[in-house]
Protein backbone atom coordinates (compact mmCIF):
# COMPACT_ATOMS: atom_id res chain seq x y z
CA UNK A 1 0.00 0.00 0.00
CA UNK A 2 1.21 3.78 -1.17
CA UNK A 3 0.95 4.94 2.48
CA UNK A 4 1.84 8.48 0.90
CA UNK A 5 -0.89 8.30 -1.21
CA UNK A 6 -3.15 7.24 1.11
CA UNK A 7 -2.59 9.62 2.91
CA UNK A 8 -3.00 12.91 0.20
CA UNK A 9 -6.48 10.78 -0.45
CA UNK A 10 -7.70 11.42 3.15
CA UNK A 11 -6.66 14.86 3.72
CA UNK A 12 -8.04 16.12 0.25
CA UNK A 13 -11.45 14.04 0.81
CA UNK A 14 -11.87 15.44 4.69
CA UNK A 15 -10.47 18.99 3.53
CA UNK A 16 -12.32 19.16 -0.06
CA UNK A 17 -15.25 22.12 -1.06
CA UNK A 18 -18.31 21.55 0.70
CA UNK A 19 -19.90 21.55 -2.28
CA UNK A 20 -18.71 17.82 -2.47
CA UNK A 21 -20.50 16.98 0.69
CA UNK A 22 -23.71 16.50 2.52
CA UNK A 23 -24.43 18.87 5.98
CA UNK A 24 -22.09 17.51 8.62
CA UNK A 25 -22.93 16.38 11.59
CA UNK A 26 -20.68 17.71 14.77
CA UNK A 27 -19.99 15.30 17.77
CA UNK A 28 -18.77 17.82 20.52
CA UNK A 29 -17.75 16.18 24.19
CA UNK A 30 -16.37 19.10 26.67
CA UNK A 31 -14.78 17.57 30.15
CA UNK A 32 -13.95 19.56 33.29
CA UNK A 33 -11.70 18.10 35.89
CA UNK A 34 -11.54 18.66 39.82
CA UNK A 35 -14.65 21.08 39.85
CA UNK A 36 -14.21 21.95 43.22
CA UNK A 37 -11.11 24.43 41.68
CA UNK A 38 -13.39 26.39 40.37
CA UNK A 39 -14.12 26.39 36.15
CA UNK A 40 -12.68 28.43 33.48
CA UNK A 41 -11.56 28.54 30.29
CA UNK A 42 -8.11 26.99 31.04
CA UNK A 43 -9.41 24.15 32.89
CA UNK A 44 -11.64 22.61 30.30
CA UNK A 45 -10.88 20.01 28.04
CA UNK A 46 -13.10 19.82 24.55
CA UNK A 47 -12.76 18.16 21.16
CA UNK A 48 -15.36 17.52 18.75
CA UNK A 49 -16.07 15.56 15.49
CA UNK A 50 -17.39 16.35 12.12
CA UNK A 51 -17.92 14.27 9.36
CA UNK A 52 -19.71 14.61 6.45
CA UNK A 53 -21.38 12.08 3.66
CA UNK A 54 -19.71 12.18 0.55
CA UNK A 55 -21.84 9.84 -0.81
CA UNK A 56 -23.99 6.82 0.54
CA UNK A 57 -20.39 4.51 0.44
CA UNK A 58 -17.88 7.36 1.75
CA UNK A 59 -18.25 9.94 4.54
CA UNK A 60 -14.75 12.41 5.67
CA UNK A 61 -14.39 14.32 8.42
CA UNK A 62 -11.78 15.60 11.07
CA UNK A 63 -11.07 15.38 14.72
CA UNK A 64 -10.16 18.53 16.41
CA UNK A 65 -9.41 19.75 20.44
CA UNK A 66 -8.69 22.74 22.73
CA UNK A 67 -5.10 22.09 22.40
CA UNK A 68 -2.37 24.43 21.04
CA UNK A 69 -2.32 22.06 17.80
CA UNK A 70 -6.35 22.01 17.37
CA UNK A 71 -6.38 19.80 14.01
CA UNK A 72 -5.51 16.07 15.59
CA UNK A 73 -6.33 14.04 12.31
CA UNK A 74 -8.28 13.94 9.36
CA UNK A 75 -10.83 10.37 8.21
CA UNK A 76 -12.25 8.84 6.00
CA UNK A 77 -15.03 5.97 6.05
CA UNK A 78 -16.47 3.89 3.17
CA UNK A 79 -17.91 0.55 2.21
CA UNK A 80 -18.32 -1.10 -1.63
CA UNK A 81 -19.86 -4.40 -2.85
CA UNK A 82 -16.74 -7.06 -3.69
CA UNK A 83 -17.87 -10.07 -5.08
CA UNK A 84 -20.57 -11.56 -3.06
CA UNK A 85 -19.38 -9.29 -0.27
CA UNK A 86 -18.92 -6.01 0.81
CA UNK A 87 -15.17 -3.79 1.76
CA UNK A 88 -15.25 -1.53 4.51
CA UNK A 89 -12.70 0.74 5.48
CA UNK A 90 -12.28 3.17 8.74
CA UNK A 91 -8.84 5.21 7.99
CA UNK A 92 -7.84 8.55 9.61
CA UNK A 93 -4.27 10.36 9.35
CA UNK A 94 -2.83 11.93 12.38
CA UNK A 95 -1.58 15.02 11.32
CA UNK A 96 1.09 14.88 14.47
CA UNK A 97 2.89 12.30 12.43
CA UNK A 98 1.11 11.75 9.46
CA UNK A 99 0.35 8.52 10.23
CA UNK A 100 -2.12 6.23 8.39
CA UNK A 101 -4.53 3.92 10.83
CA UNK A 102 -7.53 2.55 11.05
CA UNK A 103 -9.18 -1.51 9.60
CA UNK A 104 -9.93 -3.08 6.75
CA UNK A 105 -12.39 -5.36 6.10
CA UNK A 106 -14.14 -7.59 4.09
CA UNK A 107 -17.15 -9.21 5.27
CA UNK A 108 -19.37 -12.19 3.42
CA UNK A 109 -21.91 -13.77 5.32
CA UNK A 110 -21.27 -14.67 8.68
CA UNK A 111 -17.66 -14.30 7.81
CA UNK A 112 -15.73 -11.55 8.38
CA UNK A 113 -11.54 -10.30 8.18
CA UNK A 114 -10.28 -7.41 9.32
CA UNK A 115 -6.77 -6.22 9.16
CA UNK A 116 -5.93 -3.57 12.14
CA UNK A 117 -3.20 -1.03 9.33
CA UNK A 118 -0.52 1.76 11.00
CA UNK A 119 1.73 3.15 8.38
CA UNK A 120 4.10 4.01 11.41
CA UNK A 121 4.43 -0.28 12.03
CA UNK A 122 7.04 -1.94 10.01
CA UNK A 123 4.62 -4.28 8.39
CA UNK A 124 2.21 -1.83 8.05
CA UNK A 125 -0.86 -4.72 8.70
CA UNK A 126 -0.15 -5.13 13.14
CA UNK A 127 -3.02 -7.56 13.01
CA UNK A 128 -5.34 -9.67 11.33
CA UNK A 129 -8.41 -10.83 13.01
CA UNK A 130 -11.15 -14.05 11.36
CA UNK A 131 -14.89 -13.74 12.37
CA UNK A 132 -16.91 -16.46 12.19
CA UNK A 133 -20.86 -16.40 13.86
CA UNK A 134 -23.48 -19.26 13.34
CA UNK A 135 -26.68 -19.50 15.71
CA UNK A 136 -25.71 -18.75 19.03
CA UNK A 137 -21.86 -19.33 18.88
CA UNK A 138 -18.88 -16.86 17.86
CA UNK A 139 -15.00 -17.96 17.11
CA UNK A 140 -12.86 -15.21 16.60
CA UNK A 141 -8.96 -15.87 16.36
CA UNK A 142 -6.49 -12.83 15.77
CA UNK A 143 -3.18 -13.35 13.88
CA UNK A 144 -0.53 -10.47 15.40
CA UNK A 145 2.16 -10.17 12.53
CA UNK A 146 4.72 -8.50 14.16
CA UNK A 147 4.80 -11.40 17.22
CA UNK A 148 3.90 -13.95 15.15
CA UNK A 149 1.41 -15.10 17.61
CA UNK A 150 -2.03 -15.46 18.22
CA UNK A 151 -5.28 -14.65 20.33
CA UNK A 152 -8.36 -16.73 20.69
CA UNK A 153 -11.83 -15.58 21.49
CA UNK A 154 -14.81 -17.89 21.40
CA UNK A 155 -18.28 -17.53 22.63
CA UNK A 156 -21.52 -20.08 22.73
CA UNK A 157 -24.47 -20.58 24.28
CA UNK A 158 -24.51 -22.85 26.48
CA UNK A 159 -28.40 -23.30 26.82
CA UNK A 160 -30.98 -20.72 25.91
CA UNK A 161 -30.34 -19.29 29.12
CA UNK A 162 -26.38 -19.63 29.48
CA UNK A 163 -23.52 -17.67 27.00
CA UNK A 164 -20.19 -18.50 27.90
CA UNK A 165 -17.60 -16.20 26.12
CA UNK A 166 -13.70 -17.23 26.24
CA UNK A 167 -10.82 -15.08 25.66
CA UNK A 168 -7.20 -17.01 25.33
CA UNK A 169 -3.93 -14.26 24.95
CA UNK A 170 -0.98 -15.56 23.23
CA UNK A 171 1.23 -15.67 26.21
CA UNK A 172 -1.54 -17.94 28.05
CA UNK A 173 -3.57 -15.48 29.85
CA UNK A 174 -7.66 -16.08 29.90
CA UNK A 175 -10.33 -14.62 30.45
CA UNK A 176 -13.88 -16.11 31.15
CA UNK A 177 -17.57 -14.86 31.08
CA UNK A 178 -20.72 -16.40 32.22
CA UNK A 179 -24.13 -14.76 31.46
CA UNK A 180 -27.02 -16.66 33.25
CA UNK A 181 -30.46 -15.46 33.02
CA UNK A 182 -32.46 -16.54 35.65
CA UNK A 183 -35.67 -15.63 34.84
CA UNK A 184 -37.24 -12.28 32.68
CA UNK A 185 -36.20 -10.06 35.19
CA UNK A 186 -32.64 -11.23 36.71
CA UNK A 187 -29.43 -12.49 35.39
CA UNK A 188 -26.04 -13.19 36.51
CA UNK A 189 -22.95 -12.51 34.80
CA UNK A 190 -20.21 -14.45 36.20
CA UNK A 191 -16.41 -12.93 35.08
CA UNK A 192 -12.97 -14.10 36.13
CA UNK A 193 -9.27 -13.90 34.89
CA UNK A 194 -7.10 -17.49 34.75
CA UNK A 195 -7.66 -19.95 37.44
CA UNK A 196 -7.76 -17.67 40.36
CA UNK A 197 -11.45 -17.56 41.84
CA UNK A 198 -10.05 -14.23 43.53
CA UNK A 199 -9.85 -12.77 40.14
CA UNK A 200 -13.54 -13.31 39.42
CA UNK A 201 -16.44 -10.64 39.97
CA UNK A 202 -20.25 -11.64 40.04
CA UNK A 203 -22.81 -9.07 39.04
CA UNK A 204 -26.71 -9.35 39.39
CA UNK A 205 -29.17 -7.74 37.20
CA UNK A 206 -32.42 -7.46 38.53
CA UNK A 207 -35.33 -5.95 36.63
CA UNK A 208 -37.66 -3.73 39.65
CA UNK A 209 -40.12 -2.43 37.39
CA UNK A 210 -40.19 -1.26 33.51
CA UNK A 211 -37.93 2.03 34.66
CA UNK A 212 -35.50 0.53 37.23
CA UNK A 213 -33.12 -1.84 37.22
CA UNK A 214 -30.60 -2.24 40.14
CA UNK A 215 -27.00 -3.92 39.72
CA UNK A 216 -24.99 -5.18 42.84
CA UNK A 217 -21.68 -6.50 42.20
CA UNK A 218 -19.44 -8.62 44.27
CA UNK A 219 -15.05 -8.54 43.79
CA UNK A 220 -14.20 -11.64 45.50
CA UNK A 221 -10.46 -10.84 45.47
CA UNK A 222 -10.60 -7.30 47.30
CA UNK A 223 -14.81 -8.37 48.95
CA UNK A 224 -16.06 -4.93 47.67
CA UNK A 225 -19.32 -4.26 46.80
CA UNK A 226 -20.31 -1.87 44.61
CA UNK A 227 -23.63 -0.99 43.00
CA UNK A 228 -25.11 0.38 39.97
CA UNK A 229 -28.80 1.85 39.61
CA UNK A 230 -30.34 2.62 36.03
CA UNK A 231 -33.89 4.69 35.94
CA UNK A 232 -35.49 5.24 32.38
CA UNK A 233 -36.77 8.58 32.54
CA UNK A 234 -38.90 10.73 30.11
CA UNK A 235 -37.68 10.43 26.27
CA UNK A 236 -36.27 7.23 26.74
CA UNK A 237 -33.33 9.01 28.19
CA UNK A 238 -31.43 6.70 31.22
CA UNK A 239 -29.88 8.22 34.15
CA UNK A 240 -27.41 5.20 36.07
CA UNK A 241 -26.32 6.15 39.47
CA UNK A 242 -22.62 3.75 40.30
CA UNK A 243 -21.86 3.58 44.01
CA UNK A 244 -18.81 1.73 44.80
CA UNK A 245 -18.92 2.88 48.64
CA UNK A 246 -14.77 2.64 49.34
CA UNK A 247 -14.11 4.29 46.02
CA UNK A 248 -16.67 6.78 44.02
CA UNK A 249 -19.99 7.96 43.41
CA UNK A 250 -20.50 8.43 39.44
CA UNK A 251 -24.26 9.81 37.75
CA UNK A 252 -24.29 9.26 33.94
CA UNK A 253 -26.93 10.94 31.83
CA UNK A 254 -27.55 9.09 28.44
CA UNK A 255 -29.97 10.03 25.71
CA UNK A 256 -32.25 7.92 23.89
CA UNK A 257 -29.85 8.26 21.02
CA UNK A 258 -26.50 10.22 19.69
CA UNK A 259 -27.96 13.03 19.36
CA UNK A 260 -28.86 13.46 22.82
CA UNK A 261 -27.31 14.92 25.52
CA UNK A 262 -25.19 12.45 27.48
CA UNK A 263 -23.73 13.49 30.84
CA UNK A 264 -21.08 12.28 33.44
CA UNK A 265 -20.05 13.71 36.73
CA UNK A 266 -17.69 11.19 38.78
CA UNK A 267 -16.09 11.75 42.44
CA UNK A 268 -14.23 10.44 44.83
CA UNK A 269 -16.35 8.66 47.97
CA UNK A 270 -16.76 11.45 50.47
CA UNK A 271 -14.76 14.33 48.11
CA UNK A 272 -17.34 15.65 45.83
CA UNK A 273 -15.45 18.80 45.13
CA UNK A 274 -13.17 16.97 43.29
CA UNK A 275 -15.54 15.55 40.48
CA UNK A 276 -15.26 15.58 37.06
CA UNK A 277 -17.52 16.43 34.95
CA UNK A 278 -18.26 15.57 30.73
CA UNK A 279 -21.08 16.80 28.71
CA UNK A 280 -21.35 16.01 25.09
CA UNK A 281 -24.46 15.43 22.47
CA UNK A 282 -23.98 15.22 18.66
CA UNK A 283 -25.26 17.99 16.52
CA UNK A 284 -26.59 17.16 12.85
CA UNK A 285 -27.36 20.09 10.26
């Protein structure tokens, strides 16, 4: 691959005329830290999104923050029929080091390959990850190039109440999930690293009524308990309310869809004048 030319590509698709695009749409996120300090100017954090539809295949935009070097990098998206199945593409160039990023894929059926591409790698391709999905079962095994090694994930059901999702690292590591549902309104979801049962957590979901749901969850290694509370509330919006009583208190706002207003304010237990706060909703014109 012409990384070079790749790269020209992006940055004269995401910094062509407008008359070559649709209205954008603008994803804006602005984050304050340590409120207690008082806010200004200087201690907010922002960046924002736009991207715009060149045509129903290929949409461009750029990234862009608060920062003293505002334009972070420049994208491009786009998907094509390819034989009996389609290419996708997510590339963007970061204009710190003009780097080229972002996967490939090709999907057909319930097959799919995607190759993870950085210009700045010496390969260029770091990984290359196989999909395969039937009826209740997922095997996923990613190929790392550089390491010559590979990952395993793998997922079925065990019964129509039971998933059980496995996740194998090439130096040996695991990782296990258990979802149990134990009837309409409760499951379980059991998850632990290797062998060690103190490395496993155990979370209950339990359906109160068609707005709440409450989550308790159990860390057998350290015995904390921490617990999460989600309320629907008018437009399908969700407020969740996490309590983990040794660490934080965190309130998340999130809208029935992107362009919404989602909202975050986290704190430490017993400091709330050193929360942070994020507020961000995405703006289509």
């Amino acid at each position: 691959m012409n990384t070079a030319f790749v790269r020209a590509l992006l940055l004269a698709l995401a910094l062509g005329s407008s008359a070559a695009v649709s209205s954008p749409s603008v994803n804006v996120n602005v984050k304050a830290g340590n409120i207690g300090k008082g806010l200004n100017v200087n201690s907010l954090s922002g960046d924002l999104e736009v991207e715009s539809k060149v045509s129903d295949d290929l949409s461009v935009g750029v990234n862009v923050d608060n920062s003293d070097s505002p334009l972070k990098s420049v994208f491009a998206k786009f998907t094509n029929k390819f034989g009996s199945g389609n290419v996708g593409a997510d590339f963007k160039v970061a204009l710190a080091d003009n780097a080229v990023s972002g996967d490939l894929k090709y999907t057909e059926g319930a097959n799919e390959i995607k190759a993870a591409v950085n210009s700045a790698s010496d390969g260029l391709v770091d990984s290359i990850k196989y999909t395969k999905k039937g009826a209740g079962w997922k095997f996923a095994p990613t190929f790392h190039l550089k390491e010559k090694n590979m990952d395993l994930e793998a997922e079925a059901d065990y019964s129509a109440d039971t998933n059980i999702a496995v996740k194998v690292a090439s130096d040996g590591a695991g990782k296990l999930k258990v979802k149990h549902r134990v009837d309409a309104d409760t499951g379980l979801t059991f998850e632990g690293t290797g062998s060690d049962i103190n490395a496993m957590s155990i979370e209950a979901s339990r359906k109160l009524d068609a707005s709440n749901t409450i989550k308790p969850k159990f860390d057998v290694g350290s015995k904390h308990v921490s617990v999460g509370w989600a309320r629907k509330i008018d437009g399908d919006r969700t407020v969740t309310v996490n309590v983990n009583p040794e660490k934080s208190i965190g309130v998340e706002l999130e809208g029935a869809s992107d362009e919404d207003w989602k909202a975050s304010v986290t704190s430490p237990w017993g400091d709330f004048k050193d929360a942070d706060v994020s507020v961000g909703r995405k703006f289509n014109f």
